[in-house]
PDB file of N, CA and C in Angstrom:
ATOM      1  N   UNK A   1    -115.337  72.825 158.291  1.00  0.00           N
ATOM      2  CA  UNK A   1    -116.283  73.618 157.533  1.00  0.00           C
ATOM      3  C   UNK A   1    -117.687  73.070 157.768  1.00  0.00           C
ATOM      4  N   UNK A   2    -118.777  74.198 158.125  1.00  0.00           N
ATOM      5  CA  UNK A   2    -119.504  73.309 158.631  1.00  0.00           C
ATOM      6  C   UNK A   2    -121.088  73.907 156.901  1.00  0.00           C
ATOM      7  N   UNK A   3    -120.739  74.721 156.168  1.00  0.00           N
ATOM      8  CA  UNK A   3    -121.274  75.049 154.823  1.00  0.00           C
ATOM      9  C   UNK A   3    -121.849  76.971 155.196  1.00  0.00           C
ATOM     10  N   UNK A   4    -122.158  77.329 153.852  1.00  0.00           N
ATOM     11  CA  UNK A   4    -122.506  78.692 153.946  1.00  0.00           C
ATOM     12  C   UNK A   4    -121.380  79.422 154.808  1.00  0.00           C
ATOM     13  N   UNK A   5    -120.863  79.473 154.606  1.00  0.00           N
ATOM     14  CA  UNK A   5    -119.457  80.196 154.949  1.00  0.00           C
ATOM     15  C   UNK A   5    -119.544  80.302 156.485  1.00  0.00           C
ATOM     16  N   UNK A   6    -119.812  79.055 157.266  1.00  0.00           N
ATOM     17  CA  UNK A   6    -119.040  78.771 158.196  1.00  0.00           C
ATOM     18  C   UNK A   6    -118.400  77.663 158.962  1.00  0.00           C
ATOM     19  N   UNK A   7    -117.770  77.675 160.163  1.00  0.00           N
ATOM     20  CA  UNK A   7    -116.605  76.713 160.444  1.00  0.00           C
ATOM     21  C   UNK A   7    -116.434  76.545 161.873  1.00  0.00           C
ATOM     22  N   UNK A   8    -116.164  75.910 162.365  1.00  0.00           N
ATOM     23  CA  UNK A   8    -115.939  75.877 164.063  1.00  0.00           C
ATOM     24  C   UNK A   8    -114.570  75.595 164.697  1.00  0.00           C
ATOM     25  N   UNK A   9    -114.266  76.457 165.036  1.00  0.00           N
ATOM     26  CA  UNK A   9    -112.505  76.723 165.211  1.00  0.00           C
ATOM     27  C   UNK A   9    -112.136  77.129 167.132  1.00  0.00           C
ATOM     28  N   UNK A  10    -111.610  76.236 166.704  1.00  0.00           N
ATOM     29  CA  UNK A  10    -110.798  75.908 168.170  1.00  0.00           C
ATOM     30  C   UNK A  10    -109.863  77.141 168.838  1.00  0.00           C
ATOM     31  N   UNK A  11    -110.008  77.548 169.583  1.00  0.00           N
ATOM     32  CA  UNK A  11    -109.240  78.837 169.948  1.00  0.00           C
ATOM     33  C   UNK A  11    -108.289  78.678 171.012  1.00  0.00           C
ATOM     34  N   UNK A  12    -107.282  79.590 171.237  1.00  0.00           N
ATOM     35  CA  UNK A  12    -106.412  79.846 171.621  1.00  0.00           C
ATOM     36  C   UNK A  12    -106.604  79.639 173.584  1.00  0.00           C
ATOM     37  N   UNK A  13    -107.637  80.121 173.944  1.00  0.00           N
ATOM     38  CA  UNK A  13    -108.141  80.148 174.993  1.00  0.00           C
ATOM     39  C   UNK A  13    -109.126  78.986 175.505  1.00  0.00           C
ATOM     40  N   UNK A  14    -108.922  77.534 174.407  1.00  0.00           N
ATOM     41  CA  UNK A  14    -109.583  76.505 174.735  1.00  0.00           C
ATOM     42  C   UNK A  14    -111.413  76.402 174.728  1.00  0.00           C
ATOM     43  N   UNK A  15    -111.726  77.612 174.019  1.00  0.00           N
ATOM     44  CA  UNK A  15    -113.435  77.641 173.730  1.00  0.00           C
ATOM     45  C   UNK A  15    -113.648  77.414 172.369  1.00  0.00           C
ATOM     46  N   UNK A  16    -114.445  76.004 171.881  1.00  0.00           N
ATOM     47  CA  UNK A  16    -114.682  76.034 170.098  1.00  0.00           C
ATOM     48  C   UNK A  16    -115.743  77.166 170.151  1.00  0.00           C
ATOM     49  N   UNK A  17    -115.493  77.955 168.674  1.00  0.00           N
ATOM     50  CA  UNK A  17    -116.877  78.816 168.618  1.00  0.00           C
ATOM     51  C   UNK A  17    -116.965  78.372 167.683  1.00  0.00           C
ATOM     52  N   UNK A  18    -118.301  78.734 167.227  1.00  0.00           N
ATOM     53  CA  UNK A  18    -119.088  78.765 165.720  1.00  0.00           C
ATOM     54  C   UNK A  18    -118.423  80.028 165.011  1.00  0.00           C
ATOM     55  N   UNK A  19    -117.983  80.300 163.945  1.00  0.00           N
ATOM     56  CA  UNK A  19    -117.181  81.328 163.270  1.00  0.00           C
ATOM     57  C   UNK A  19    -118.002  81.389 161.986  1.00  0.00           C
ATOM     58  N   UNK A  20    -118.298  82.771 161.262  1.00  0.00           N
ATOM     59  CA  UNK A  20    -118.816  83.452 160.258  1.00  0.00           C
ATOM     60  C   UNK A  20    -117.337  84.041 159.219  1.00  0.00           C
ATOM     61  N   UNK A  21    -117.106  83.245 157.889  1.00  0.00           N
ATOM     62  CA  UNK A  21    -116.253  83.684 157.163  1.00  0.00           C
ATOM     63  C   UNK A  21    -116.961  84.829 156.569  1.00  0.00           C
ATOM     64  N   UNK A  22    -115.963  86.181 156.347  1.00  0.00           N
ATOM     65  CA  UNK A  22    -116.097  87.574 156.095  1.00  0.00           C
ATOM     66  C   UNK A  22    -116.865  87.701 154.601  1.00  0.00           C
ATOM     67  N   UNK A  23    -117.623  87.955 154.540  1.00  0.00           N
ATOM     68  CA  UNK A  23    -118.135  88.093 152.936  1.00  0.00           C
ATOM     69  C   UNK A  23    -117.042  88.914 151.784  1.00  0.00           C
ATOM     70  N   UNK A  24    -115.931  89.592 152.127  1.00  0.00           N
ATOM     71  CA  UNK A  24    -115.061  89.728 151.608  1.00  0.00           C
ATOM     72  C   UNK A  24    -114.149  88.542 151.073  1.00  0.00           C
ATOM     73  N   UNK A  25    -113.525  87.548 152.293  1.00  0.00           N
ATOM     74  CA  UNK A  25    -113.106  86.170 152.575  1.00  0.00           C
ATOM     75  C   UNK A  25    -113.719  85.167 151.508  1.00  0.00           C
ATOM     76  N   UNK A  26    -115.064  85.208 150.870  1.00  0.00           N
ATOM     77  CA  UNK A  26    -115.799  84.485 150.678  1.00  0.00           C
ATOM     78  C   UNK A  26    -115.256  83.871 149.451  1.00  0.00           C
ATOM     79  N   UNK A  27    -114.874  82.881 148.734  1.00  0.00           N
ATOM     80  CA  UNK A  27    -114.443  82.453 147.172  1.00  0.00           C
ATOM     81  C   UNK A  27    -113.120  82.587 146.884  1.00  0.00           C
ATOM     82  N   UNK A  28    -112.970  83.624 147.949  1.00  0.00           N
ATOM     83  CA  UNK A  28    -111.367  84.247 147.248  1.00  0.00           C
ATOM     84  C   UNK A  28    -110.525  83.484 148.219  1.00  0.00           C
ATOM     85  N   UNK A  29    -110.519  83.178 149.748  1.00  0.00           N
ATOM     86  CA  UNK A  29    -109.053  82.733 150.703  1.00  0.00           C
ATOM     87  C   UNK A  29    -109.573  81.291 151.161  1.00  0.00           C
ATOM     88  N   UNK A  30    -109.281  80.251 150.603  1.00  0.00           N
ATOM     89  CA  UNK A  30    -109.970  79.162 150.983  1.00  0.00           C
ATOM     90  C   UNK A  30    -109.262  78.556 152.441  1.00  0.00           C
ATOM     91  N   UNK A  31    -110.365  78.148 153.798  1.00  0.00           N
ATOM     92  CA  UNK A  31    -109.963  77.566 154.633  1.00  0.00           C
ATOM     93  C   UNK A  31    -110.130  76.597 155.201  1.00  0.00           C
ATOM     94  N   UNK A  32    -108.857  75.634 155.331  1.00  0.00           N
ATOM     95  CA  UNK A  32    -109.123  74.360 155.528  1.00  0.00           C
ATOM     96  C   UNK A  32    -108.673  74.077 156.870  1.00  0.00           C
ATOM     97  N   UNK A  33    -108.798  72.713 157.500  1.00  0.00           N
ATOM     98  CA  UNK A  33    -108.214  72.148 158.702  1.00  0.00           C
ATOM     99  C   UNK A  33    -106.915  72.301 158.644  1.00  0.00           C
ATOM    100  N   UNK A  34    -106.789  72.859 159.942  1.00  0.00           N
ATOM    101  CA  UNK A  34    -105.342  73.230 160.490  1.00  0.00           C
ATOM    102  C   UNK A  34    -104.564  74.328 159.632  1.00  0.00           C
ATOM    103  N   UNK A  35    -105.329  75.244 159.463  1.00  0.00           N
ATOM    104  CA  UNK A  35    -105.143  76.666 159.113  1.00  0.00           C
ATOM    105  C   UNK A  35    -104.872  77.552 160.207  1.00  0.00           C
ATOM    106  N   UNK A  36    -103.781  78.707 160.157  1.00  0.00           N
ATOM    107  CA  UNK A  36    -104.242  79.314 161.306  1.00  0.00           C
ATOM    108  C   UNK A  36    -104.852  80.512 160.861  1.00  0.00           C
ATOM    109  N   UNK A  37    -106.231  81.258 161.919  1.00  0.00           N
ATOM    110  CA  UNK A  37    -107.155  81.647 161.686  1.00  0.00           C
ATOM    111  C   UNK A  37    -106.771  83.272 162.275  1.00  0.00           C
ATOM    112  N   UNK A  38    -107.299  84.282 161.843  1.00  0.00           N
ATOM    113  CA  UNK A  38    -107.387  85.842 163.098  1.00  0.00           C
ATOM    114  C   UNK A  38    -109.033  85.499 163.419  1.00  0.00           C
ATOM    115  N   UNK A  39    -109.118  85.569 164.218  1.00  0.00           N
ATOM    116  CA  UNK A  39    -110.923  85.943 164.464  1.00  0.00           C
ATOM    117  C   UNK A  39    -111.477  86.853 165.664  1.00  0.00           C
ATOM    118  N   UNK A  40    -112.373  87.565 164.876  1.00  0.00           N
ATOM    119  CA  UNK A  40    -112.930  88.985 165.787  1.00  0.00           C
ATOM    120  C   UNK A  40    -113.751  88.326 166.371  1.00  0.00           C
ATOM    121  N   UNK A  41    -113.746  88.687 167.754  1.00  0.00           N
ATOM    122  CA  UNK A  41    -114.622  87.812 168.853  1.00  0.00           C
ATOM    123  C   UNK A  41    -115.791  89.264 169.151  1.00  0.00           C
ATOM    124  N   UNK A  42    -117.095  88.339 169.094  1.00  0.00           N
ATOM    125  CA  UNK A  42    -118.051  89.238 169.145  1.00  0.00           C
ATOM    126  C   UNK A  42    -118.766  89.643 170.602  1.00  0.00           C
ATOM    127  N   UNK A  43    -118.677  91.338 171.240  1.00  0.00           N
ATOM    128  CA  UNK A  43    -118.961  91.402 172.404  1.00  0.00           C
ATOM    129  C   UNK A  43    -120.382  90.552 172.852  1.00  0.00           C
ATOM    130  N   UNK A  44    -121.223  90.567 172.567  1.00  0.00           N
ATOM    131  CA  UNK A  44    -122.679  90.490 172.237  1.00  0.00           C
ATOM    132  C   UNK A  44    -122.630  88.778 172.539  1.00  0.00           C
ATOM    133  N   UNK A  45    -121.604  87.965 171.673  1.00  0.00           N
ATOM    134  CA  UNK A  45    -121.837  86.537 171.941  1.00  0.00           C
ATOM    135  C   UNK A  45    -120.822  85.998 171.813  1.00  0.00           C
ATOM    136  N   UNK A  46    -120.548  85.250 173.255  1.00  0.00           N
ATOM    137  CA  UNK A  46    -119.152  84.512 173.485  1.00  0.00           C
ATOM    138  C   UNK A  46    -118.541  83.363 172.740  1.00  0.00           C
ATOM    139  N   UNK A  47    -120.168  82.778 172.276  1.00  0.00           N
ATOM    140  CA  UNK A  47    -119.614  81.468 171.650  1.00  0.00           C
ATOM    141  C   UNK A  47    -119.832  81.458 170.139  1.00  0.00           C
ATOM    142  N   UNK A  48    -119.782  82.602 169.415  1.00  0.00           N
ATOM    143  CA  UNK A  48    -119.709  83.267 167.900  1.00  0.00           C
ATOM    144  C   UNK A  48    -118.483  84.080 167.701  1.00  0.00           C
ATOM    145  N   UNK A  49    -117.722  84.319 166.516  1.00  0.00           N
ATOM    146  CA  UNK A  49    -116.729  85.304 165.973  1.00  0.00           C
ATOM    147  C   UNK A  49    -116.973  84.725 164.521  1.00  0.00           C
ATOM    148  N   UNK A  50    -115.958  85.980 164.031  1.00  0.00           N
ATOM    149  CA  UNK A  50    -115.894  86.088 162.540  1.00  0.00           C
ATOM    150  C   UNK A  50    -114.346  86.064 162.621  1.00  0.00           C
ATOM    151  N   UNK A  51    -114.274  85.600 160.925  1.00  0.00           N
ATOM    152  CA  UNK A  51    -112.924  84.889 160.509  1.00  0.00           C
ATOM    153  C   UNK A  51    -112.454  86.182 159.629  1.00  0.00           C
ATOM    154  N   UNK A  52    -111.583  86.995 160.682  1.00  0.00           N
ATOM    155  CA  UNK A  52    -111.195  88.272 159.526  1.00  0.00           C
ATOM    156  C   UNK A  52    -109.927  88.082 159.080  1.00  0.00           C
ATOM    157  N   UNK A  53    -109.156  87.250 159.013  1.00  0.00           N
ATOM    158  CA  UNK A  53    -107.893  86.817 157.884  1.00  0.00           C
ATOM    159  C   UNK A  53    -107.072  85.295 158.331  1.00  0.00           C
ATOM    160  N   UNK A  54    -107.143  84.892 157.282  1.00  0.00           N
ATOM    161  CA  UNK A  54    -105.981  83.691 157.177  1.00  0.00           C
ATOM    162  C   UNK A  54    -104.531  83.603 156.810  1.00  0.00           C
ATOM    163  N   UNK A  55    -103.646  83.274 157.733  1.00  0.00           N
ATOM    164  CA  UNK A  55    -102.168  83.640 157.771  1.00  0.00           C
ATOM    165  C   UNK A  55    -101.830  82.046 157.023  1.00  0.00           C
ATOM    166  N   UNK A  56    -100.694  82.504 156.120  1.00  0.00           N
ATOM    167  CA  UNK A  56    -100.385  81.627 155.327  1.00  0.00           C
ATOM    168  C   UNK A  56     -99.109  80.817 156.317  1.00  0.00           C
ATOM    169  N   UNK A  57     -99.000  79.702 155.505  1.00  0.00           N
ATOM    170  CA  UNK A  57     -97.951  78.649 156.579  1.00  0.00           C
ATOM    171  C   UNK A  57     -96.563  79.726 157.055  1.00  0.00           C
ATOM    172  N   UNK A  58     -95.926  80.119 156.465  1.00  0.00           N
ATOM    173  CA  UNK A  58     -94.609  81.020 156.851  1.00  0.00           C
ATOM    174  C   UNK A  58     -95.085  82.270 157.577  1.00  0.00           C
ATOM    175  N   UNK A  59     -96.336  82.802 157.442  1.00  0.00           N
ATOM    176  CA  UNK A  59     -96.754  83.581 158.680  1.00  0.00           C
ATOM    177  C   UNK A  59     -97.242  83.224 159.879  1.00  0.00           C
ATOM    178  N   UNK A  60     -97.496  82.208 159.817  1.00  0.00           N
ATOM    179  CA  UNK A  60     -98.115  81.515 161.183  1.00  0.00           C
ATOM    180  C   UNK A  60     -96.705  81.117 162.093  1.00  0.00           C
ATOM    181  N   UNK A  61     -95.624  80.702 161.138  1.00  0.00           N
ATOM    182  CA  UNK A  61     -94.147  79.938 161.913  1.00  0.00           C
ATOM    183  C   UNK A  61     -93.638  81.418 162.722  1.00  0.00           C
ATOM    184  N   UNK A  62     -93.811  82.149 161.909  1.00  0.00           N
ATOM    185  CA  UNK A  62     -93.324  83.722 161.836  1.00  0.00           C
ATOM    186  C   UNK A  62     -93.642  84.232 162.993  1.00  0.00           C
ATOM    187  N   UNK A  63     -95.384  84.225 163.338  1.00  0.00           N
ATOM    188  CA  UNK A  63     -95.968  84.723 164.690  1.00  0.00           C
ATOM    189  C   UNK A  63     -95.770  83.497 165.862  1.00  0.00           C
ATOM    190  N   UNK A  64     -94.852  82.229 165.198  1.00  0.00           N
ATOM    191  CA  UNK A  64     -94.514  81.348 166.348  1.00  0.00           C
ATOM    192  C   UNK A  64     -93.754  81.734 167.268  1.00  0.00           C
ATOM    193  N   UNK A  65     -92.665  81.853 166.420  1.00  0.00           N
ATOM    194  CA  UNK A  65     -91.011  82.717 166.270  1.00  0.00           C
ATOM    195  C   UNK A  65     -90.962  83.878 167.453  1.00  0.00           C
ATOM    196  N   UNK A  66     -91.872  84.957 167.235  1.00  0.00           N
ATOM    197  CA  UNK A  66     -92.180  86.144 167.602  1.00  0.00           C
ATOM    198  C   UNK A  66     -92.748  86.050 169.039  1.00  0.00           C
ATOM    199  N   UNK A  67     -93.630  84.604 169.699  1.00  0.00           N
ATOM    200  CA  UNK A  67     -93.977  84.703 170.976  1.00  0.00           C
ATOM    201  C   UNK A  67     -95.706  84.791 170.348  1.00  0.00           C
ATOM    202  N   UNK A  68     -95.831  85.448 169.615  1.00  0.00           N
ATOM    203  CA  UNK A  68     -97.595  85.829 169.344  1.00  0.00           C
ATOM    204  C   UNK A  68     -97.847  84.467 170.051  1.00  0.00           C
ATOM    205  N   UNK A  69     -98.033  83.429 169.418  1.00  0.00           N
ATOM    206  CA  UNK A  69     -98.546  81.823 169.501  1.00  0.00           C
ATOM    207  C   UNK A  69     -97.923  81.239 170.705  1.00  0.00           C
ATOM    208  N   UNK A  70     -98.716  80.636 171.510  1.00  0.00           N
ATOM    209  CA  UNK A  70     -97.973  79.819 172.755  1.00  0.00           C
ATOM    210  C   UNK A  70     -97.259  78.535 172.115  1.00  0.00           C
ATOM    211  N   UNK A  71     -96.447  77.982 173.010  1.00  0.00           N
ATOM    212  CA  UNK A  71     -95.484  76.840 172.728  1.00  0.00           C
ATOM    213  C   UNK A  71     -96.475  75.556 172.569  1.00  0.00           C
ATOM    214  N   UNK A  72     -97.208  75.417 173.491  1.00  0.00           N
ATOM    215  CA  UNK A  72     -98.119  74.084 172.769  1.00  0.00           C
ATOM    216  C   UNK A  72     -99.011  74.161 171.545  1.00  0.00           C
ATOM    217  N   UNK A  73     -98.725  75.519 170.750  1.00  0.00           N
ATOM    218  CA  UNK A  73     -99.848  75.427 169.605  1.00  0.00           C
ATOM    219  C   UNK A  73     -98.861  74.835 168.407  1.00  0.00           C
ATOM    220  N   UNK A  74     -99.434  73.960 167.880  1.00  0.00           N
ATOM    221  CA  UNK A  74     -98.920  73.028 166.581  1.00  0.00           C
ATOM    222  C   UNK A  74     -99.448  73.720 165.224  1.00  0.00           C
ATOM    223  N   UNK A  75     -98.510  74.044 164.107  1.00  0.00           N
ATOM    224  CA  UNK A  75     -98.840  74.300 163.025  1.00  0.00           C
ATOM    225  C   UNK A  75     -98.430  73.469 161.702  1.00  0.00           C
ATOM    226  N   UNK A  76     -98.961  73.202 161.166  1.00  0.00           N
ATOM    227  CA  UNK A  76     -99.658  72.994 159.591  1.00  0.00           C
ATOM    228  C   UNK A  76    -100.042  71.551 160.674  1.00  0.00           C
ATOM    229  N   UNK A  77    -101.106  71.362 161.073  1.00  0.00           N
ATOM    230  CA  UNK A  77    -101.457  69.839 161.350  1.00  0.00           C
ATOM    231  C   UNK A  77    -102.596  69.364 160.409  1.00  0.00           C
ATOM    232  N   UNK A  78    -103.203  69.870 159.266  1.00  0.00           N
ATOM    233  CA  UNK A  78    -104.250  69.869 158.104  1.00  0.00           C
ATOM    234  C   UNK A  78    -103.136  69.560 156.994  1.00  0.00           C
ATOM    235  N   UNK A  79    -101.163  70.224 156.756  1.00  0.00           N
ATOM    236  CA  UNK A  79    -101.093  70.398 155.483  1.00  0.00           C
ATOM    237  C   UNK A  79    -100.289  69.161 155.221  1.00  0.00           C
ATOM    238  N   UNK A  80    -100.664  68.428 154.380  1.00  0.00           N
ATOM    239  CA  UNK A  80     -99.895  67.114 153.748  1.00  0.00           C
ATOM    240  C   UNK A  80     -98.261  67.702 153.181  1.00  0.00           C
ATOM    241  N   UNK A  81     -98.414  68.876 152.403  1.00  0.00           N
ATOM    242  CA  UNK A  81     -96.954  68.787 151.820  1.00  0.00           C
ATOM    243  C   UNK A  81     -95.789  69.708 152.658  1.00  0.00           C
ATOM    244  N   UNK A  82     -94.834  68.852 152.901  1.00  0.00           N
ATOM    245  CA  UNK A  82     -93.666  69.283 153.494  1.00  0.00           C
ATOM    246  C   UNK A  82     -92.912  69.606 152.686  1.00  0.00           C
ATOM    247  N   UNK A  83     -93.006  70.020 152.047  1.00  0.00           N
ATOM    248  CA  UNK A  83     -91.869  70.811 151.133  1.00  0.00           C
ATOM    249  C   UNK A  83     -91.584  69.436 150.398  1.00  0.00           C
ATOM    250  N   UNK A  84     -91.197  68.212 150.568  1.00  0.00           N
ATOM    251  CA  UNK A  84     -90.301  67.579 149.924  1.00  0.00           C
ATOM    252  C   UNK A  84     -91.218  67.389 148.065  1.00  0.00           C
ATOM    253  N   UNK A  85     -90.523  66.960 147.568  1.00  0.00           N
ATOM    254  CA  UNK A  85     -91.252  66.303 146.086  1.00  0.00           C
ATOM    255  C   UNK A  85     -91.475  65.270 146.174  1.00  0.00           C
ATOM    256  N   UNK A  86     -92.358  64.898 145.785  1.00  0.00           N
ATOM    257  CA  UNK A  86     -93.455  63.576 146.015  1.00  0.00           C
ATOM    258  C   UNK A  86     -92.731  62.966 144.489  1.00  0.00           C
ATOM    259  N   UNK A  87     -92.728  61.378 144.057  1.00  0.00           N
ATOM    260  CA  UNK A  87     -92.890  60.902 143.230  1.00  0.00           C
ATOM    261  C   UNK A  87     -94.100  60.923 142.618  1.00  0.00           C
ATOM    262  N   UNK A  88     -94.785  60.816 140.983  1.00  0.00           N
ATOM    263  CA  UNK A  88     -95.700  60.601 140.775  1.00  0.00           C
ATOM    264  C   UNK A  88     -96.193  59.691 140.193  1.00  0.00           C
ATOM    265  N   UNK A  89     -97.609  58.749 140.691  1.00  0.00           N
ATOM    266  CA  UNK A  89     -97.872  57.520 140.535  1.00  0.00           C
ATOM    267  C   UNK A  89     -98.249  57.532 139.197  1.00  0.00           C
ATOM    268  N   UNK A  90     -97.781  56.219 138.655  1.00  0.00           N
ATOM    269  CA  UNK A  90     -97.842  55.963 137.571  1.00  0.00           C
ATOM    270  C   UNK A  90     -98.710  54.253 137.299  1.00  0.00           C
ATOM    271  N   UNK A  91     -99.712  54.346 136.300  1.00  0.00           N
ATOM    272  CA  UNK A  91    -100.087  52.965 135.628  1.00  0.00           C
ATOM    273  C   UNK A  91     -99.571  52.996 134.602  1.00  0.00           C
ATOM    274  N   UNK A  92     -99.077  51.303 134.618  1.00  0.00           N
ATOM    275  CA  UNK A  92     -98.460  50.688 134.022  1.00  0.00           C
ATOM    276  C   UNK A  92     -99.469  49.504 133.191  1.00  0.00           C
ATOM    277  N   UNK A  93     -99.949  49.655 132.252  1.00  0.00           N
ATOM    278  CA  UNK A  93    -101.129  49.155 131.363  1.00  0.00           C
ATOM    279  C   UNK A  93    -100.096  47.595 130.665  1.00  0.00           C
ATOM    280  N   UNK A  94    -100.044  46.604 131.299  1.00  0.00           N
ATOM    281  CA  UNK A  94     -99.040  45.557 130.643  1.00  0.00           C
ATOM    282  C   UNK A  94     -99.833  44.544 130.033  1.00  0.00           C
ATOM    283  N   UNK A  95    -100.206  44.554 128.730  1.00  0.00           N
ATOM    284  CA  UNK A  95    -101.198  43.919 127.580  1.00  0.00           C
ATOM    285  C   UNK A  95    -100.208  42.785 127.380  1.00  0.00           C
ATOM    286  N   UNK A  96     -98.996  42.209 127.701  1.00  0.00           N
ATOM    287  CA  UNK A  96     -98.197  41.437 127.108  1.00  0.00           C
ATOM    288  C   UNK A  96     -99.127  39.581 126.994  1.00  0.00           C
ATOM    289  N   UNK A  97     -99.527  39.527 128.241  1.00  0.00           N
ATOM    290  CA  UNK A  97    -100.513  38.209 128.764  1.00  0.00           C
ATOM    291  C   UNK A  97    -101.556  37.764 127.906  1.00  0.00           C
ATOM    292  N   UNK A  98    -101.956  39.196 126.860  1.00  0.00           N
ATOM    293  CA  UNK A  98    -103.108  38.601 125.675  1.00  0.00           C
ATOM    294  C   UNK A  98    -102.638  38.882 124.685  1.00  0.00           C
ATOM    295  N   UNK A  99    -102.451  37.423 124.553  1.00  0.00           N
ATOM    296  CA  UNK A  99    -101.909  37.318 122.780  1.00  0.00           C
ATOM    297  C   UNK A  99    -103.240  37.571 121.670  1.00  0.00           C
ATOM    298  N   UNK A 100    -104.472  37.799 121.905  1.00  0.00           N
ATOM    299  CA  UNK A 100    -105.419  38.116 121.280  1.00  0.00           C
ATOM    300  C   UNK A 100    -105.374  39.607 120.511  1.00  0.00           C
ATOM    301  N   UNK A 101    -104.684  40.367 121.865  1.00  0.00           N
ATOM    302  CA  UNK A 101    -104.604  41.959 121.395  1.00  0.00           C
ATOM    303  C   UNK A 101    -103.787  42.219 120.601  1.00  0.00           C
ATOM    304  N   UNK A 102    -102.516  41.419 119.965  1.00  0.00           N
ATOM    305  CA  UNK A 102    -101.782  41.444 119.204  1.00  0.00           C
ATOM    306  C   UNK A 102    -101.872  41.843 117.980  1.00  0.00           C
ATOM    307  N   UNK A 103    -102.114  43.096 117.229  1.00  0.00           N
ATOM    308  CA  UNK A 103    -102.930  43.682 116.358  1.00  0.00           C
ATOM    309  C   UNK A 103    -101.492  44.520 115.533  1.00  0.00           C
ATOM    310  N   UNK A 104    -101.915  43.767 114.423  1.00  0.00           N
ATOM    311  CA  UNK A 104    -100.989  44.330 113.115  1.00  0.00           C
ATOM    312  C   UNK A 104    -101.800  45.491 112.368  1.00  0.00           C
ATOM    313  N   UNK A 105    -101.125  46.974 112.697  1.00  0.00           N
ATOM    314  CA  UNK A 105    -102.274  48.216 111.813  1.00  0.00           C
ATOM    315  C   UNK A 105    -101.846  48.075 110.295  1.00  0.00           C
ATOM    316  N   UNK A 106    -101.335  47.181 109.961  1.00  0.00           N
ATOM    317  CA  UNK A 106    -101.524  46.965 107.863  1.00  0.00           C
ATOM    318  C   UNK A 106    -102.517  46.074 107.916  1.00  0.00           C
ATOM    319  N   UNK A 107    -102.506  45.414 109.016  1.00  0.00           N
ATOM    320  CA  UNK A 107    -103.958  44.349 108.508  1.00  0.00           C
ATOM    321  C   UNK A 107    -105.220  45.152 108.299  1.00  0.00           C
ATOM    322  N   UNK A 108    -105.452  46.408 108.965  1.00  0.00           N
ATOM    323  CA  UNK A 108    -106.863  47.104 109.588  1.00  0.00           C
ATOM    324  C   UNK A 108    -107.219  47.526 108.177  1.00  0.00           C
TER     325      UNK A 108
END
């Protein structure tokens, strides 16, 4: 993301362009690294397009599946969660070491 709704995305055909997210797109489909992207390539300028939709992880495997996507293109390489369930970290606050804090609430 490079701000003001745009991003520089690596294409299929090995050219990064500078890319313009759709003012429709804008607030509502958030896009991050290693998303896969549609983008309208603009006659006028080779090294500009616009970002006209973002395919969610099971549509991207989907257009893998199908041939759309060549065999060396890698997907979710941005998404941390693999499906599995994560444990969640926990603090453990252990006051036992100060006998100072030792506080009786009938005394208060």
């Amino acid at each position: 993301m490079l701000g003001n709704g745009r991003l520089e995305a690596a294409c299929i055909d090995g050219v990064k362009r500078l890319c313009h997210i759709r003012g429709k797109m804008r607030k509502k489909v958030w896009v991050s690294t290693g998303d896969v992207i549609l983008l309208g390539l603009r006659d006028y300028q080779d090294e500009k397009a616009d970002v006209i939709l973002k395919y969610a992880p099971d549509e991207a495997r989907s257009l893998k599946a199908y041939g759309e996507l060549p065999d060396n293109f890698k997907i979710d390489l941005g998404v941390e969660d693999d499906g599995a369930e994560e444990e969640e970290d926990y603090v453990d606050f252990d006051d036992t070491d100060r006998p100072d804090l030792d506080l009786d609430l009938a005394d208060i």
